[in-house]
Protein backbone atom coordinates (compact mmCIF):
# COMPACT_ATOMS: atom_id res chain seq x y z
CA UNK A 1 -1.99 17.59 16.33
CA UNK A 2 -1.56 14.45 17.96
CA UNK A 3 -0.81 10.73 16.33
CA UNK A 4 -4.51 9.49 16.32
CA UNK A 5 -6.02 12.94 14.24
CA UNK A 6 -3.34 11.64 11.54
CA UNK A 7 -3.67 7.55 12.08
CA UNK A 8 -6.90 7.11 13.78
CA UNK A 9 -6.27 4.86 16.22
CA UNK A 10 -2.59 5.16 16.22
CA UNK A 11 -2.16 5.46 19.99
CA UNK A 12 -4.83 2.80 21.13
CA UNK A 13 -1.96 0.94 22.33
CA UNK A 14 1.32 1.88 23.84
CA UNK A 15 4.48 0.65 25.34
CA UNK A 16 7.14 2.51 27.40
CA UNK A 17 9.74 0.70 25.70
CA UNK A 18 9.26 2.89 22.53
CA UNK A 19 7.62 5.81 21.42
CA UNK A 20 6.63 6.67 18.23
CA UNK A 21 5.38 10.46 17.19
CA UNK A 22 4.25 11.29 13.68
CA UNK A 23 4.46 13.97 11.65
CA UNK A 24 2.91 14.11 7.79
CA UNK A 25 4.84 15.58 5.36
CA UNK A 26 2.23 17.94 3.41
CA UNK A 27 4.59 18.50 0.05
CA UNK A 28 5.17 14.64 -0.49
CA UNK A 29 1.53 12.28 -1.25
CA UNK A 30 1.69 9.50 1.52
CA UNK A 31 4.49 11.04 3.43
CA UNK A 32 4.94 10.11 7.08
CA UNK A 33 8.01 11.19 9.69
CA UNK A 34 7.58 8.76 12.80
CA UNK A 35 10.18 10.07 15.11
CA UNK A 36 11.31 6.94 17.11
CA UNK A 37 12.15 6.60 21.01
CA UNK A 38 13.49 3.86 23.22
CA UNK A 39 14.53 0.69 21.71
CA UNK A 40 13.30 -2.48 19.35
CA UNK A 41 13.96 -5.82 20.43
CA UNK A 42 12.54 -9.06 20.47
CA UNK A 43 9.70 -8.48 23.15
CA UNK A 44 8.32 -4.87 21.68
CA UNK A 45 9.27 -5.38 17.49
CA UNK A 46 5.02 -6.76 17.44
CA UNK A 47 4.21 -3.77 19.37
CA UNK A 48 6.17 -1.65 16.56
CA UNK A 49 4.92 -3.86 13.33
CA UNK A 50 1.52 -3.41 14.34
CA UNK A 51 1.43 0.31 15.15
CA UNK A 52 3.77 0.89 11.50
CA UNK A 53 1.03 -1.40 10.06
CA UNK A 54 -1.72 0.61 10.59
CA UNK A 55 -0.04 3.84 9.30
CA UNK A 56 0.68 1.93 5.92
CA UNK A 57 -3.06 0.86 5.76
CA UNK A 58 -3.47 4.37 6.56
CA UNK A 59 -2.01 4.70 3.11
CA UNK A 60 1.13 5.96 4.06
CA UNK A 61 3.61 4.60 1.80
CA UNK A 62 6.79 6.60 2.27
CA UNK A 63 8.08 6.26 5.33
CA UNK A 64 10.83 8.43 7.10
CA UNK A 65 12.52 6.64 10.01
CA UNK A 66 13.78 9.58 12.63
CA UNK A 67 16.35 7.16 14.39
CA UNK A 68 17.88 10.10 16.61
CA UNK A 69 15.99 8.77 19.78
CA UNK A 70 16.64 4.77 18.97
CA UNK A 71 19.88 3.62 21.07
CA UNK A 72 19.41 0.29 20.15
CA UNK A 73 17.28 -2.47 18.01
CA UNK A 74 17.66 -6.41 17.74
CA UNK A 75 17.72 -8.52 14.42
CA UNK A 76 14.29 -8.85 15.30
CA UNK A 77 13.70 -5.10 15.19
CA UNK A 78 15.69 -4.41 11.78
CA UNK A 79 13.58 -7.68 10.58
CA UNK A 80 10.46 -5.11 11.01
CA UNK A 81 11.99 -2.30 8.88
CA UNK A 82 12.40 -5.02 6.37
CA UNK A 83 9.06 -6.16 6.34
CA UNK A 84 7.45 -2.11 5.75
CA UNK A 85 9.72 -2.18 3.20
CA UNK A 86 8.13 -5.05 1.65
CA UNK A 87 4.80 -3.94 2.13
CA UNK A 88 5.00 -0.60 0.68
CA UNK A 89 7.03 -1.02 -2.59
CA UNK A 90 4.76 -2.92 -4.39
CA UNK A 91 2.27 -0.19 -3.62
CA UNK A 92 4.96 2.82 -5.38
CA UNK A 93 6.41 3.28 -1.62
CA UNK A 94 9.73 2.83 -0.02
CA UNK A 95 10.94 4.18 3.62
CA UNK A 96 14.34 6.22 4.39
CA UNK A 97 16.37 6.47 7.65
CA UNK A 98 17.53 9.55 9.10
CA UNK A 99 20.02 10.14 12.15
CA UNK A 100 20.81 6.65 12.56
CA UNK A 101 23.16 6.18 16.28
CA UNK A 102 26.20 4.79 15.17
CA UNK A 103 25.45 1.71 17.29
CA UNK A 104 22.68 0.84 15.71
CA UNK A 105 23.85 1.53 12.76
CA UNK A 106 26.43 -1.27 13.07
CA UNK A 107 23.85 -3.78 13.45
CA UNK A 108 22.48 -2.83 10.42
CA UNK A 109 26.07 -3.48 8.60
CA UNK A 110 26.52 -6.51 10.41
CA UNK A 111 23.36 -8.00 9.48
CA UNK A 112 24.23 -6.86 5.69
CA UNK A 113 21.23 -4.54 5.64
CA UNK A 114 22.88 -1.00 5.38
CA UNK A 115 22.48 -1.41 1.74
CA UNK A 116 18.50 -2.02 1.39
CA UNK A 117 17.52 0.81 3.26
CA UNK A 118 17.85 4.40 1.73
CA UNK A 119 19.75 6.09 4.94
CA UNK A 120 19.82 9.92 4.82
CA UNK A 121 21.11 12.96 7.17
CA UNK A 122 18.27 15.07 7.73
CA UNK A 123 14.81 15.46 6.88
CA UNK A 124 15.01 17.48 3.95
CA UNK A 125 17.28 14.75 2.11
CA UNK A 126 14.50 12.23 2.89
CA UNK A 127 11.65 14.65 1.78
CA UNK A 128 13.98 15.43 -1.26
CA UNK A 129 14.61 11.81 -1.75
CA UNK A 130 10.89 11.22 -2.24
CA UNK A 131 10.40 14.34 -4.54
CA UNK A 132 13.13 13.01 -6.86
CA UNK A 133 11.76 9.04 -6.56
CA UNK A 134 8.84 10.82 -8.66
CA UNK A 135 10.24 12.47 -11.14
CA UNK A 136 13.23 9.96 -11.62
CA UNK A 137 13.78 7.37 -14.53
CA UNK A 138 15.41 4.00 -14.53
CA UNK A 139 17.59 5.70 -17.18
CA UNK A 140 19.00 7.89 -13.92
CA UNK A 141 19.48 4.34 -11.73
CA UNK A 142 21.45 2.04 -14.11
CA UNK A 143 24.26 1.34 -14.62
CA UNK A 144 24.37 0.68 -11.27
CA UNK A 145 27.84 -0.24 -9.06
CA UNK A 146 26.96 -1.40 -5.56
CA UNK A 147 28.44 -3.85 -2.62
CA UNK A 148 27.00 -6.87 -2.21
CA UNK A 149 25.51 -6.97 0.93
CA UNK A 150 26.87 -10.29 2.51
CA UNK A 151 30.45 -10.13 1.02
CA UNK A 152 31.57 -6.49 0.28
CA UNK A 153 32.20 -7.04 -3.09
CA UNK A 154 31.93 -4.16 -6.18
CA UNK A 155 29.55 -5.34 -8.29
CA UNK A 156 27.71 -3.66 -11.98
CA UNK A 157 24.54 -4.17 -12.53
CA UNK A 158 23.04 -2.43 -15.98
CA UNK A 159 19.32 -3.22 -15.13
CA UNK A 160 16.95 -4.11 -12.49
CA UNK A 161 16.45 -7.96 -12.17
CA UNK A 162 17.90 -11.28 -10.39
CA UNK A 163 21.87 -11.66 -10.18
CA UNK A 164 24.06 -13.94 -8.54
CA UNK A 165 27.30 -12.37 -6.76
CA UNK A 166 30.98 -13.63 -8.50
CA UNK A 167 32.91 -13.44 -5.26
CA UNK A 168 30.38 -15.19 -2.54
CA UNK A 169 27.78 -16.62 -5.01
CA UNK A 170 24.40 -15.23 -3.05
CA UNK A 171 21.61 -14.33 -5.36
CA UNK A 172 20.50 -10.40 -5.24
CA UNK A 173 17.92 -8.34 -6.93
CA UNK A 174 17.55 -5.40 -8.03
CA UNK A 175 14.17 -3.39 -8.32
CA UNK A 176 13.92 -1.10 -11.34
CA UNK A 177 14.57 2.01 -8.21
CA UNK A 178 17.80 0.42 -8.08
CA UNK A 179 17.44 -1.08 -4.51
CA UNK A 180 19.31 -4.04 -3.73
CA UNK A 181 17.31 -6.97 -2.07
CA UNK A 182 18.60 -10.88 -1.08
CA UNK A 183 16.92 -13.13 -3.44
């Protein structure tokens, strides 16, 4: 099965730079693996937006990230991942990382994303993940003790909503999943 019998029109367009090959998870509604190759930077993150784009139009909501293959990606690149995320929560979706290089992992933390993204070890945590997100409560999420994301510090929140950080003072909020978000 190729990309375009699962996201017609998937591989219209393509750039050396980074490849992208899908794989739908059958067990999980609006599942989608895209195993990513090469890099994101500045010059192909478009490229990468508009191909991630169509699988979310697609209807493909919950995204797994295979990051094995990606050895390295530019603010502008983790921007992207920011913006599916955006798109598919307020449709019930979210997206998980797998097999993140440690590299690129440490842009991640030193942009302060690490903590948005739901970062797993294999595919069968993500898929798990996913199963769970369905059958899961807010009851199961709060209270809920996290880091803030720009100054490290141990912070409590007992429900989803806006809060401002006592050490550094930067407004976060929390979704009623739990997930931590500037704002």
């Amino acid at each position: 099965m190729n990309n375009n019998d699962i996201v017609p029109g998937f591989d219209d367009e393509k750039d050396d730079s980074l490849k992208i090959r899908l794989q739908k998870i059958d067990s999980v509604e609006g599942c989608l693996v895209l195993y990513l190759t090469g890099y994101i930077d500045t010059y192909n993150s478009n490229f990468f937006q508009k191909r991630v784009t169509r699988a979310i139009d697609a209807g493909f909501i919950k995204l797994i990230f295979s990051c094995a293959g990606l050895n390295y990606v530019s603010s502008t690149g983790i921007g992207s991942f920011t913006a599916f995320l955006k798109s598919v929560k307020p449709r019930g979706g979210d997206l998980v990382l797998l097999e993140i290089q440690p590299k690129v992992y440490e842009v991640f933390q030193l942009l302060g994303f690490s903590q948005f993204f739901n970062i797993k070890d294999n595919l069968n945590d993500a898929v798990d993940f996913f199963n769970q997100k369905g059958q899961a409560g807010a009851s199961d999420v709060f209270p809920k003790i996290f880091q803030c994301p720009i100054c490290s510090k141990r912070l409590k929140a007992t429900r989803s909503g806006r809060f401002r950080c006592s050490e550094c003072k930067t407004i976060l909020a929390i979704d009623p999943a739990g997930q931590v978000f500037l704002g």
